[in-house]
Structures are given as C-alpha cells and as structure tokens.
Protein backbone atom coordinates (compact mmCIF):
# COMPACT_ATOMS: atom_id res chain seq x y z
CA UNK A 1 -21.81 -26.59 5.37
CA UNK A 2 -22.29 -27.10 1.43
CA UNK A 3 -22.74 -30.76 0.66
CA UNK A 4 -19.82 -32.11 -2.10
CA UNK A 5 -22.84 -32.16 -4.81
CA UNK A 6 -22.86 -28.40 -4.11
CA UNK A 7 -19.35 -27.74 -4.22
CA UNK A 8 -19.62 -29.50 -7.47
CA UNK A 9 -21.92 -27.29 -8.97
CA UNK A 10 -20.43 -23.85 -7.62
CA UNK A 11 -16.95 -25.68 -9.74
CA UNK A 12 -15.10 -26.24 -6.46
CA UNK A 13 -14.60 -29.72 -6.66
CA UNK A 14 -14.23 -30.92 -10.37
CA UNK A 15 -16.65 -33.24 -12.23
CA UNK A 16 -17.36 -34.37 -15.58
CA UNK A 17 -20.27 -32.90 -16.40
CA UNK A 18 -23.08 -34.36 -18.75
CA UNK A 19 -25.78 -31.56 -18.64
CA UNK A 20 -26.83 -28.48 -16.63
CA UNK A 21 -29.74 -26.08 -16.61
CA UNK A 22 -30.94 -23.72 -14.22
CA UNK A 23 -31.93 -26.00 -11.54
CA UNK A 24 -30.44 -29.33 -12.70
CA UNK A 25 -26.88 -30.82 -12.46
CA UNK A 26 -25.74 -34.25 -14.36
CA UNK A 27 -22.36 -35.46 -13.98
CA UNK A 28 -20.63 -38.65 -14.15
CA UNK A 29 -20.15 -40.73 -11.07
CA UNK A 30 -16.95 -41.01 -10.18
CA UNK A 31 -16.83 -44.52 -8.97
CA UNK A 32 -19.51 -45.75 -11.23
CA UNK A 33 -20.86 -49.29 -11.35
CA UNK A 34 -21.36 -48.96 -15.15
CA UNK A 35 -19.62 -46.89 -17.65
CA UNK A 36 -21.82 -43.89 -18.18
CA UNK A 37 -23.54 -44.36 -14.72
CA UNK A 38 -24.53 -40.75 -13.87
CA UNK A 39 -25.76 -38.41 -11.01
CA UNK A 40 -28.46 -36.06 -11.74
CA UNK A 41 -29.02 -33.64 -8.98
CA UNK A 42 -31.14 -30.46 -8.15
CA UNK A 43 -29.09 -27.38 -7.91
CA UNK A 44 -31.12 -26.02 -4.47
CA UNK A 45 -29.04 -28.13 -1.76
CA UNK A 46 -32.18 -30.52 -0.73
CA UNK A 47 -31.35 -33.59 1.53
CA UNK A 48 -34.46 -36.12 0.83
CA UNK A 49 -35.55 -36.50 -2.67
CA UNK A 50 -39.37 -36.12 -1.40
CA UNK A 51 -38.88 -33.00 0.61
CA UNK A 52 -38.64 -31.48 -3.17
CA UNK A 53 -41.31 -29.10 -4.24
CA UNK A 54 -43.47 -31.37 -6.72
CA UNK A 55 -42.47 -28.98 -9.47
CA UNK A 56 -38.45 -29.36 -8.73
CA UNK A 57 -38.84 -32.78 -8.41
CA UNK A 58 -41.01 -33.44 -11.73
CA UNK A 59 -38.24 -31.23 -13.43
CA UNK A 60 -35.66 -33.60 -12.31
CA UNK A 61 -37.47 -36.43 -13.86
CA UNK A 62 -37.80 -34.68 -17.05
CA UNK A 63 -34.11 -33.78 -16.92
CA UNK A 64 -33.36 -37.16 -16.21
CA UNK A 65 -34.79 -38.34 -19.05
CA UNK A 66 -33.04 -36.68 -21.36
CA UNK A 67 -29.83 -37.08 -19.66
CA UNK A 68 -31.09 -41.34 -19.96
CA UNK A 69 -31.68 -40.99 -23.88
CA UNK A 70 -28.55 -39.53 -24.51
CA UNK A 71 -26.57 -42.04 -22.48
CA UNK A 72 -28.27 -44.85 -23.83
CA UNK A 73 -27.43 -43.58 -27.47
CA UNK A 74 -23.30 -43.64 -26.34
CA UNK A 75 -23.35 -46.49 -23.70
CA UNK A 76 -24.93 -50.42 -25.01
CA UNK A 77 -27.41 -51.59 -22.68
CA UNK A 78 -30.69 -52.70 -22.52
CA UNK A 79 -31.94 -49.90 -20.60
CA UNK A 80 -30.99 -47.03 -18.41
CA UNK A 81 -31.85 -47.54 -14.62
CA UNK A 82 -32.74 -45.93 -11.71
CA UNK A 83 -31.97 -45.59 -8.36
CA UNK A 84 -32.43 -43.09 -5.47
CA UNK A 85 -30.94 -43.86 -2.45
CA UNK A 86 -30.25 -40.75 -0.80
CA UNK A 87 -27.85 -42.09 2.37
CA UNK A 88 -24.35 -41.88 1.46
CA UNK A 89 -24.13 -37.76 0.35
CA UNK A 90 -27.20 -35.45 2.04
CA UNK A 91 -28.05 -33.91 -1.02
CA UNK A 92 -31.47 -35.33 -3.30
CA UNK A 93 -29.68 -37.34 -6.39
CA UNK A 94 -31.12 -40.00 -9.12
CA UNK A 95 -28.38 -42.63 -10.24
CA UNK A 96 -29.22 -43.15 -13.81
CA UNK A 97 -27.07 -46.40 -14.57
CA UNK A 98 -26.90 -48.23 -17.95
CA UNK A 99 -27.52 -51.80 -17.26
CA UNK A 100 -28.49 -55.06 -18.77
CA UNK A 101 -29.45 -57.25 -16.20
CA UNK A 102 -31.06 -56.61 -12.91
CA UNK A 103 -28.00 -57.46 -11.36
CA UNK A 104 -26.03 -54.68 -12.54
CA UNK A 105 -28.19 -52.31 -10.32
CA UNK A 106 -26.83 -53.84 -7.47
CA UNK A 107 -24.12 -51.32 -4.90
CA UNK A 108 -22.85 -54.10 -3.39
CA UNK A 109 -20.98 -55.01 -6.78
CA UNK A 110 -17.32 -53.66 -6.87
CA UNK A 111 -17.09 -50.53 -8.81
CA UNK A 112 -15.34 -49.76 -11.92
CA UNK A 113 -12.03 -48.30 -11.83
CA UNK A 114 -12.24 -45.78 -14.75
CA UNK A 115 -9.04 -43.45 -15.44
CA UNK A 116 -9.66 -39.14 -15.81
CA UNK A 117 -9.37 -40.06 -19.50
CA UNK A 118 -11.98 -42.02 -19.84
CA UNK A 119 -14.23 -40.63 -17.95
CA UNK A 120 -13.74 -37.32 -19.95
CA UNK A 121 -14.24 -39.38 -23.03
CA UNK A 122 -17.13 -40.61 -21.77
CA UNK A 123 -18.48 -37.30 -20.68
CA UNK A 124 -17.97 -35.98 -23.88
CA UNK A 125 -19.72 -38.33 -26.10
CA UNK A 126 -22.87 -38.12 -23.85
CA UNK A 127 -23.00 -34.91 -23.80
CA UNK A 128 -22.80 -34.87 -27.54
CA UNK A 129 -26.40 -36.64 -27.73
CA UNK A 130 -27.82 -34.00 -25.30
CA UNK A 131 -30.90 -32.33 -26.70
C-alpha cells in the first residue's frame, strides 16, 4: 500500500507544494510547528532515511538546501532546521523548520493552526525564491 507521501506525489491527496524534481518532493507540512516548516521527501517510496542509496540520499540534502535558502528568504528566523524522525509516516522525510530558538524544534509544542489560504500564500512566496 502507497504511503500518504506517495499519494502526495502521484496528486492524489493535495499538498502545497514548494519544489519538485525528478526524485525530490517539498511540500508544506500541513500541521506545521512554524510557518514555512516543510517536508522534503524522495520520490522512490523508502521507509528509513539510511536505507537510501548514498547518491539519493546526498541528492536530498542538496535539494534540501535549496528548498532551506528559499524559505529562509520568505520566512524570519535565525536559521532553518532540521529534523528526521522517520516514525509517524513510513516513508524517508527531512523536516526543514524555520526556527529561532532551540526550542522551536521541539514536536511536543502544539502546532500551528494555519488556514488553506495561508498556507497557499505561503507556498507561493517560497516557491518564488526557488532557484
């Protein structure tokens, strides 16, 4: 069965997508602990981040980064963190979240309650500053 982060690149669950290549996927999170706070995933359905191929998963990095330059460009913040977790969908993802204190990495924290609109607007301005 296709993970959600599958079904959201094949378009069958919507998303607000930031960036997209060949074998990359960046969209906003939905329930976000910063504005901006994104998902950057491989397309190839991989569980664990480290069974990647070395050359997927230094791609992903690379994508990341320019997914993190453009967000920090749109969203204020000190700097752009990042997080792999990899338990709550079984499909390899970075969280690239804009943050300004330590503490705003943390899951635990409630998360923001952002309408379709803005996350669109959001969305859109990123992917603006996408080189």
């Amino acid at each position: 069965m296709a993970t959600i982060f599958s079904r959201i690149v094949k378009g069958e669950i919507p998303s607000h997508k930031i960036a997209e290549d060949e074998n990359y996927y960046a969209f906003l999170d939905i329930n976000p602990l910063a504005r901006g706070h994104t998902l950057v995933i491989p397309k190839k359905e991989i569980d664990y981040i480290f069974d990647m191929d070395d050359e997927l998963l230094a791609g992903m990095q690379v994508f990341s980064k320019h997914v993190a330059r453009a967000i920090e460009k749109v969203i204020p913040c000190k700097r752009i963190g990042v997080a792999v977790l990899g338990l709550e969908v079984p499909h390899a993802h970075i969280h690239l979240i804009p943050v300004n204190s330590i503490d705003d990495i943390n899951f635990g924290l409630p998360k923001l309650k952002l309408s379709f609109d803005e996350l669109a607007e959001i969305a859109e301005k990123i992917r603006q500053e996408i080189r």
